[in-house]
PDB file of N, CA and C in Angstrom:
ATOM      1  N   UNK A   1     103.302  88.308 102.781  1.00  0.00           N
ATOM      2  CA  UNK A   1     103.655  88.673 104.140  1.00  0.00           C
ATOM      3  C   UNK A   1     102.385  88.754 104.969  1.00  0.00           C
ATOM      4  N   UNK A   2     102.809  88.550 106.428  1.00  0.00           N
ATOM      5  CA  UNK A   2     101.413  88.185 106.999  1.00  0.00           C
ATOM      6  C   UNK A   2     101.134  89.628 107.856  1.00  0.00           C
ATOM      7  N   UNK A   3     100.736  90.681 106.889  1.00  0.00           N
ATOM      8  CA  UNK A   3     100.616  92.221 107.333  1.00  0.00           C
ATOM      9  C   UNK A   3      99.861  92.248 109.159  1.00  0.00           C
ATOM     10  N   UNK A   4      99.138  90.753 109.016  1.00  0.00           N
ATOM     11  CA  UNK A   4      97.957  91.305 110.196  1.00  0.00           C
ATOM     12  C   UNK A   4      98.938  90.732 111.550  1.00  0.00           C
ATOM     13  N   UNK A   5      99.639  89.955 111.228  1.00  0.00           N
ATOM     14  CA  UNK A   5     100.755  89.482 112.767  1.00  0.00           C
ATOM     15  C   UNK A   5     101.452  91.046 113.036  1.00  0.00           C
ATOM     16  N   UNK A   6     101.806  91.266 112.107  1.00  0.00           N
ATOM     17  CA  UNK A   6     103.105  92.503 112.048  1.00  0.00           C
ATOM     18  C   UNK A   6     102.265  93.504 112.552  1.00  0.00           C
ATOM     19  N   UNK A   7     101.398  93.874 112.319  1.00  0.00           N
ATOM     20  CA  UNK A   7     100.140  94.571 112.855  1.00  0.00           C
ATOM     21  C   UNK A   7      99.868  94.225 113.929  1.00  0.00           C
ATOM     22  N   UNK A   8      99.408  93.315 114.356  1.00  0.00           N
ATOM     23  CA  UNK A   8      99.072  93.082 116.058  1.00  0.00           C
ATOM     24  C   UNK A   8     100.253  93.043 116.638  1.00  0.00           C
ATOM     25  N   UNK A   9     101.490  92.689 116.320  1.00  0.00           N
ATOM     26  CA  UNK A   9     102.739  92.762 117.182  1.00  0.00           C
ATOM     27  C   UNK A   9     103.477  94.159 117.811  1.00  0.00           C
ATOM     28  N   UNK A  10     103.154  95.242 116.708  1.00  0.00           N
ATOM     29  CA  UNK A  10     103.523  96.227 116.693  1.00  0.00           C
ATOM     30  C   UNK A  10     102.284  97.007 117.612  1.00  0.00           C
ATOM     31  N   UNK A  11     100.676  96.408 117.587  1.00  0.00           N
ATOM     32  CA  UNK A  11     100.424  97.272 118.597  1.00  0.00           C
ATOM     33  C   UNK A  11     100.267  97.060 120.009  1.00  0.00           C
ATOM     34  N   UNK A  12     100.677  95.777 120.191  1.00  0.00           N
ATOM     35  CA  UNK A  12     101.045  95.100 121.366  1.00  0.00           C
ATOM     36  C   UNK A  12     102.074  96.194 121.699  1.00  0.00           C
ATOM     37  N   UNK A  13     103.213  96.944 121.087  1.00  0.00           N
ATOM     38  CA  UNK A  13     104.048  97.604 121.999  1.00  0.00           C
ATOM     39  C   UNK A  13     103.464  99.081 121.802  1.00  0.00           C
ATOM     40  N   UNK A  14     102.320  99.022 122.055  1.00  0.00           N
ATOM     41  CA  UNK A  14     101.818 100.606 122.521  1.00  0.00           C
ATOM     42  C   UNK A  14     101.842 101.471 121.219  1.00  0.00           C
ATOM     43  N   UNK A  15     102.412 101.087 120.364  1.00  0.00           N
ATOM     44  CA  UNK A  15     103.217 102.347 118.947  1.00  0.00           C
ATOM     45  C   UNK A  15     101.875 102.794 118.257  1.00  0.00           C
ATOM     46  N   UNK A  16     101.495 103.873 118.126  1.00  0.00           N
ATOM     47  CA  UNK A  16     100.531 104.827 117.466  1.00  0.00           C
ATOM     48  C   UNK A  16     100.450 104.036 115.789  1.00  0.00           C
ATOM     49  N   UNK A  17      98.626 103.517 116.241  1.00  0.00           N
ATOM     50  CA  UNK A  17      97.975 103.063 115.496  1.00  0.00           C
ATOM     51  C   UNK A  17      97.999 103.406 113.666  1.00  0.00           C
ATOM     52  N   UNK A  18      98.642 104.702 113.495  1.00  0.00           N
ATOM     53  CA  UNK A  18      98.223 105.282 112.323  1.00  0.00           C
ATOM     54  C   UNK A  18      99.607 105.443 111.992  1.00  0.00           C
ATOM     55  N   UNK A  19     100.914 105.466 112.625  1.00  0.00           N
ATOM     56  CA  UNK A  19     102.111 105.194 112.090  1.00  0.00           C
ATOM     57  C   UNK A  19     102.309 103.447 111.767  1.00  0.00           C
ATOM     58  N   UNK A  20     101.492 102.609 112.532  1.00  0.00           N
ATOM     59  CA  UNK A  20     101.651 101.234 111.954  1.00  0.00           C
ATOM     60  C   UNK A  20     101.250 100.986 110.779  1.00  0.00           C
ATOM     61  N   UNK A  21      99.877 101.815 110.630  1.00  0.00           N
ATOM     62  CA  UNK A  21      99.051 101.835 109.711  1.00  0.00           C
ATOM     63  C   UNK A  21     100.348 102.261 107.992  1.00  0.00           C
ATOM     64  N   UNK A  22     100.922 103.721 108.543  1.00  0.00           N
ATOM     65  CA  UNK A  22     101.242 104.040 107.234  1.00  0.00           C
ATOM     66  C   UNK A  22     102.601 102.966 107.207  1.00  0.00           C
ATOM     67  N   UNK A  23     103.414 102.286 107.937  1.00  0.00           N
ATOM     68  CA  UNK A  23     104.124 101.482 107.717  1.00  0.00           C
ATOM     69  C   UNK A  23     103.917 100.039 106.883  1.00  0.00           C
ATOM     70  N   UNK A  24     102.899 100.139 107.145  1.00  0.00           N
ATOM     71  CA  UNK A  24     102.603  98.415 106.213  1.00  0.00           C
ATOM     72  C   UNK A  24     101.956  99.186 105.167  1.00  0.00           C
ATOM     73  N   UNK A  25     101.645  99.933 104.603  1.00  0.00           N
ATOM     74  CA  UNK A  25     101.010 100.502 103.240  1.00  0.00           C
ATOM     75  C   UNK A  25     102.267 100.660 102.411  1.00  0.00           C
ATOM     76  N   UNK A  26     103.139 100.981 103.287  1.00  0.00           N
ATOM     77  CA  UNK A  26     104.805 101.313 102.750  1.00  0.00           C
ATOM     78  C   UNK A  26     105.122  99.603 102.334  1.00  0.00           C
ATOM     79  N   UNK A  27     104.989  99.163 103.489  1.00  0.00           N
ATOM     80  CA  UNK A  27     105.184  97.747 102.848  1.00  0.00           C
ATOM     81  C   UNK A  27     104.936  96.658 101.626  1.00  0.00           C
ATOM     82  N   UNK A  28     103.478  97.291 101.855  1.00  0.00           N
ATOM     83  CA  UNK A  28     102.456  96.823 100.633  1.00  0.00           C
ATOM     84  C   UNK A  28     102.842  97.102  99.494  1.00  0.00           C
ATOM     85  N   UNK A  29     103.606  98.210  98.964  1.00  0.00           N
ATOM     86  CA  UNK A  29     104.176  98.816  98.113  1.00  0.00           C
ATOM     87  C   UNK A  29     105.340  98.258  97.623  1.00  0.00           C
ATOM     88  N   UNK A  30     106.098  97.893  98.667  1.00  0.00           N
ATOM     89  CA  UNK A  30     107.465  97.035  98.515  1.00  0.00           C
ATOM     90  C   UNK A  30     108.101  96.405  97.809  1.00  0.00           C
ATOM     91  N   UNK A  31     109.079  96.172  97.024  1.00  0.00           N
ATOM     92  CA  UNK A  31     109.531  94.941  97.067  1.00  0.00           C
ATOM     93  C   UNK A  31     110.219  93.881  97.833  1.00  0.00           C
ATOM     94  N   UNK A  32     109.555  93.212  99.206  1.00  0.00           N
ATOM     95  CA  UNK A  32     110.039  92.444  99.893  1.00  0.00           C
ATOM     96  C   UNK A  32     111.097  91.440  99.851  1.00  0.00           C
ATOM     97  N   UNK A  33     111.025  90.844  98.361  1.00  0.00           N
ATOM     98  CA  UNK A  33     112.151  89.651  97.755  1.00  0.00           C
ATOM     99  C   UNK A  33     113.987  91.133  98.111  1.00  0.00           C
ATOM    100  N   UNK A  34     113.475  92.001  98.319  1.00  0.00           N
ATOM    101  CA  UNK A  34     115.127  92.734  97.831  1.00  0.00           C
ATOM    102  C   UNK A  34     115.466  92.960  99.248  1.00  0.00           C
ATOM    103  N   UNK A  35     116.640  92.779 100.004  1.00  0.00           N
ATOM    104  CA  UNK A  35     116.902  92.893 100.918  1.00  0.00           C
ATOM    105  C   UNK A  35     117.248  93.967 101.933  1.00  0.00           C
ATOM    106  N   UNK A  36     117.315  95.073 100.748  1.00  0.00           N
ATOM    107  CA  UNK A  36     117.505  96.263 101.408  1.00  0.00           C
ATOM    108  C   UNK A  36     116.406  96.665 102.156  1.00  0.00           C
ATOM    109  N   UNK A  37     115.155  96.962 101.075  1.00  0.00           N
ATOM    110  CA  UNK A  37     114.127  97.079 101.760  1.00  0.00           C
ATOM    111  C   UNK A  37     113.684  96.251 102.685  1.00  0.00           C
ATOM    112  N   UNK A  38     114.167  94.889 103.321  1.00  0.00           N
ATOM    113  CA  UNK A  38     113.761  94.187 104.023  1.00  0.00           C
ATOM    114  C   UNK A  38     114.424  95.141 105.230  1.00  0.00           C
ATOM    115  N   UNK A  39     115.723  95.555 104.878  1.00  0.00           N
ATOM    116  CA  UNK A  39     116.083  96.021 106.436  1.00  0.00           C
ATOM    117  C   UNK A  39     115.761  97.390 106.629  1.00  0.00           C
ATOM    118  N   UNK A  40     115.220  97.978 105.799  1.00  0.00           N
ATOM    119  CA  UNK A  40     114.657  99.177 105.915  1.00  0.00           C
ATOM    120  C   UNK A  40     113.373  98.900 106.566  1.00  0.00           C
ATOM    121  N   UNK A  41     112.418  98.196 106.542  1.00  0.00           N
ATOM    122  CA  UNK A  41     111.204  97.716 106.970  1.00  0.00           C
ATOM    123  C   UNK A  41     111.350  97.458 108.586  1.00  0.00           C
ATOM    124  N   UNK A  42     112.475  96.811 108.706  1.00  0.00           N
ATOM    125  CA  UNK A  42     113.257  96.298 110.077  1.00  0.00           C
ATOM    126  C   UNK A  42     113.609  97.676 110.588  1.00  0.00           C
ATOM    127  N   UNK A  43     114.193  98.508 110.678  1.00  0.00           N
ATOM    128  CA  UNK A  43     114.610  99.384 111.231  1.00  0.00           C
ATOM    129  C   UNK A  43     113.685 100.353 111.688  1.00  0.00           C
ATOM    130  N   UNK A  44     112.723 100.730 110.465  1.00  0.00           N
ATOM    131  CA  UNK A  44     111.518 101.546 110.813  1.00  0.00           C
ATOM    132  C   UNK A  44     110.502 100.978 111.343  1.00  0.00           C
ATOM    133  N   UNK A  45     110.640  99.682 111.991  1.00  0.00           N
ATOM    134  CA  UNK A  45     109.474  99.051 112.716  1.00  0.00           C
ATOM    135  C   UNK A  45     110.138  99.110 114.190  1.00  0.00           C
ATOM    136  N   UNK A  46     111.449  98.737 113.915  1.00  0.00           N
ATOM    137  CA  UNK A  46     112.350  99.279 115.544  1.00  0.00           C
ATOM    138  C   UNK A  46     112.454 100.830 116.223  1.00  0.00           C
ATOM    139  N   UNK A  47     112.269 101.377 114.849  1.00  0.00           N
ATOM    140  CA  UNK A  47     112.546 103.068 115.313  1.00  0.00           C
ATOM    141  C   UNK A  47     110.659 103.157 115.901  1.00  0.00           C
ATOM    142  N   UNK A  48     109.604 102.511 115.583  1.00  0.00           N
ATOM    143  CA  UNK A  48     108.405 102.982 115.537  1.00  0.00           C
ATOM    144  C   UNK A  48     108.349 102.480 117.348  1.00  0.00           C
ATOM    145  N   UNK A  49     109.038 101.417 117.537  1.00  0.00           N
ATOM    146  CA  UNK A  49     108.777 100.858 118.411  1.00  0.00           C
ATOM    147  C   UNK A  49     109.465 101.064 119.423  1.00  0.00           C
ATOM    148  N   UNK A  50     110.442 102.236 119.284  1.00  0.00           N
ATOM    149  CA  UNK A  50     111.409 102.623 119.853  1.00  0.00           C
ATOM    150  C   UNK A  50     112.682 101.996 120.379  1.00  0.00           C
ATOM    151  N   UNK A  51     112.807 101.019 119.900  1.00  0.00           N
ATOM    152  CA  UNK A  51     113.752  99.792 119.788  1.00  0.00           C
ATOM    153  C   UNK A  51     115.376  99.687 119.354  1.00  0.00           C
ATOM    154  N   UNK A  52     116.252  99.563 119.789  1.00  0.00           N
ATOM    155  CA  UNK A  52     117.636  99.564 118.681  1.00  0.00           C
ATOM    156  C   UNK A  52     117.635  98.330 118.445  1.00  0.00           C
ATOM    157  N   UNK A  53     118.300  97.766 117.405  1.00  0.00           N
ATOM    158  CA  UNK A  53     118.313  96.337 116.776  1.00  0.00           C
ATOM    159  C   UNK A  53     119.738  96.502 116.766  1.00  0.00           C
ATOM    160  N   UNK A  54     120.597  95.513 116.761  1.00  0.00           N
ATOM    161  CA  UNK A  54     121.950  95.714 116.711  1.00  0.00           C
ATOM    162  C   UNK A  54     122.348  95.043 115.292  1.00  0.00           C
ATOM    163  N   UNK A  55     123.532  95.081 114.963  1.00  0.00           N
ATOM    164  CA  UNK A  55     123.637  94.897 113.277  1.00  0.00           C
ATOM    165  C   UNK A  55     123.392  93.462 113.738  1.00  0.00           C
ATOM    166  N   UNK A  56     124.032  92.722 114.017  1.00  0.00           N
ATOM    167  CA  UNK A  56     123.849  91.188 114.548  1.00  0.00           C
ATOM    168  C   UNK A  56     122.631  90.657 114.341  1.00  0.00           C
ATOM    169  N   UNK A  57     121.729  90.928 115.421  1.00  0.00           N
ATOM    170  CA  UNK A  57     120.150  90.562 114.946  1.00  0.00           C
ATOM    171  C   UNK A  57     119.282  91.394 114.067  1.00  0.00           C
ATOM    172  N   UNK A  58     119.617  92.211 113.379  1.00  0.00           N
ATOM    173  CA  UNK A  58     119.163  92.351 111.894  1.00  0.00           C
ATOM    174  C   UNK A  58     119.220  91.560 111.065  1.00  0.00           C
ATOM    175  N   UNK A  59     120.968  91.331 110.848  1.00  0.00           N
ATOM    176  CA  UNK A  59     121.132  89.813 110.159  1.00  0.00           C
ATOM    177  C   UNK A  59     120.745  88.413 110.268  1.00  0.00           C
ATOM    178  N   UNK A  60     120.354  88.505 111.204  1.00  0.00           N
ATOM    179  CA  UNK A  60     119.618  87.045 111.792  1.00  0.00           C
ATOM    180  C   UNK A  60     118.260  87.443 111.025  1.00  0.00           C
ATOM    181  N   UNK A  61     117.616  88.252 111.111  1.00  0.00           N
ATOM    182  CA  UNK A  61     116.161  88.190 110.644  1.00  0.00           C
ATOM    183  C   UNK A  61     116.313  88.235 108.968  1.00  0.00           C
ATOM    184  N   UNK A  62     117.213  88.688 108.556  1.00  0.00           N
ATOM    185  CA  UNK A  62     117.399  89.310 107.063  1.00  0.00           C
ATOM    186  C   UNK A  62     117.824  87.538 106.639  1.00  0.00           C
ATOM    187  N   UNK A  63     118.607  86.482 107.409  1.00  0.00           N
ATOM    188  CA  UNK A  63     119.198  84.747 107.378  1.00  0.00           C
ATOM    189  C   UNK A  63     117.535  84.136 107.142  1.00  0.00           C
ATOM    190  N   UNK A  64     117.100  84.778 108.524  1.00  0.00           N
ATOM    191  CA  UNK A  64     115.682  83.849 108.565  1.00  0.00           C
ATOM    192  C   UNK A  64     114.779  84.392 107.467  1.00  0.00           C
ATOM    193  N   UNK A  65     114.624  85.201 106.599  1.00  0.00           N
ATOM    194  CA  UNK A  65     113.474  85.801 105.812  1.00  0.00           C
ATOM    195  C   UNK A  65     114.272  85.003 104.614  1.00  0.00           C
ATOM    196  N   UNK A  66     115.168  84.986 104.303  1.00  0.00           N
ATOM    197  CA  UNK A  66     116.410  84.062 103.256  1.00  0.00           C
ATOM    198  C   UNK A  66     116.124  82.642 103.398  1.00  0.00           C
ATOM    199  N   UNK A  67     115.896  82.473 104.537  1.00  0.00           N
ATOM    200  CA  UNK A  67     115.515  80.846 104.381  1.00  0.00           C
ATOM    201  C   UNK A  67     114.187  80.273 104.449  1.00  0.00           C
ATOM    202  N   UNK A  68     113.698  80.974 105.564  1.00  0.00           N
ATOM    203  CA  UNK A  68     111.493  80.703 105.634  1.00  0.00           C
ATOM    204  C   UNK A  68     110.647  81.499 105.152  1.00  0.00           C
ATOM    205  N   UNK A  69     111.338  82.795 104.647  1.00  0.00           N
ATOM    206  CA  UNK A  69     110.384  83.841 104.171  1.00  0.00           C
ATOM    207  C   UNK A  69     109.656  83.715 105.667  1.00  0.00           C
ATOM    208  N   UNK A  70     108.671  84.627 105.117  1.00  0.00           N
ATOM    209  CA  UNK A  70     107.518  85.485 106.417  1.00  0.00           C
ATOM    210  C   UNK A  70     107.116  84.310 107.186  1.00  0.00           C
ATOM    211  N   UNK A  71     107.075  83.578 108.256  1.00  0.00           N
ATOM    212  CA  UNK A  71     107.111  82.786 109.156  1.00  0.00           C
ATOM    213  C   UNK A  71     106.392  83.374 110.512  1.00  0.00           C
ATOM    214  N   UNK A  72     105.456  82.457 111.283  1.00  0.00           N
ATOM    215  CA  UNK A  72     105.232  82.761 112.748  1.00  0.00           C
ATOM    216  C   UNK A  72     106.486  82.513 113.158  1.00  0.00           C
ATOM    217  N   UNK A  73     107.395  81.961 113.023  1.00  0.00           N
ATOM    218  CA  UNK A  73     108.716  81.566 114.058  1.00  0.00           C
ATOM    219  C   UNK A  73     109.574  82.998 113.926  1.00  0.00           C
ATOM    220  N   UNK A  74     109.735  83.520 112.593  1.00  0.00           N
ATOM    221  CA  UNK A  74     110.163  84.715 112.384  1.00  0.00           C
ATOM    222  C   UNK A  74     109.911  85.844 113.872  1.00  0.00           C
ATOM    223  N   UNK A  75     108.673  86.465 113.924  1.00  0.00           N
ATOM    224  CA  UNK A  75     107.839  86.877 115.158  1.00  0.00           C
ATOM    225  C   UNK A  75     108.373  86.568 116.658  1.00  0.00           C
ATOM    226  N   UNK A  76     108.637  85.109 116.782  1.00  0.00           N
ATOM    227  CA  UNK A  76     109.378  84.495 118.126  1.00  0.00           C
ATOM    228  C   UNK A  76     110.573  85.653 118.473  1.00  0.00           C
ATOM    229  N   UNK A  77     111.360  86.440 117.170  1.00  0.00           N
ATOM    230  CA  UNK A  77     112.657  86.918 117.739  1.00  0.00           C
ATOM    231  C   UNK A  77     112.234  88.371 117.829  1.00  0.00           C
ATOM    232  N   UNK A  78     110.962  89.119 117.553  1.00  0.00           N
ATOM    233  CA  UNK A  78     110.726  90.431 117.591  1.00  0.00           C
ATOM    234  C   UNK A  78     109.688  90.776 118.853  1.00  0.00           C
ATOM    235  N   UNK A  79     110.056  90.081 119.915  1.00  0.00           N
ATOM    236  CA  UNK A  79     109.555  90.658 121.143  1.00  0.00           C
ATOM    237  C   UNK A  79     109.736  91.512 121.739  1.00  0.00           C
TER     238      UNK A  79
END
């Protein structure tokens, strides 16, 4: 996973440096291949960012990580 996009994306929206920080250490830890934790990762990057995700485009990202894995195009839908 490309920790340092997810990292600059997340502080592009203002979100406190040291909660991004402990979020991708959480990550690092992960097992990414399992999908739960994929949407757990998703949610607590929306809650950090103060964001709601609707079930809809969760599943779209949970389709796209299923088919390209970690991708710049991935990124295109988390603006």
């Amino acid at each position: 996973m490309d920790f340092k996009r997810v990292f600059d994306l997340l502080m592009m929206s203002n979100i406190n440096s040291e909660d991004v920080s402990k979020l991708i250490a959480e990550a690092s830890t992960m097992d990414l291949s399992d999908e739960e934790n994929q949407r757990i990762l998703i949610r607590k990057g929306c809650s950090l960012a103060n964001k709601e995700i609707s079930p809809d485009m969760e599943d779209r990202i949970i389709s796209i990580l299923k088919e390209k894995g970690i991708s710049n195009d991935l990124f295109s839908y988390i603006k």
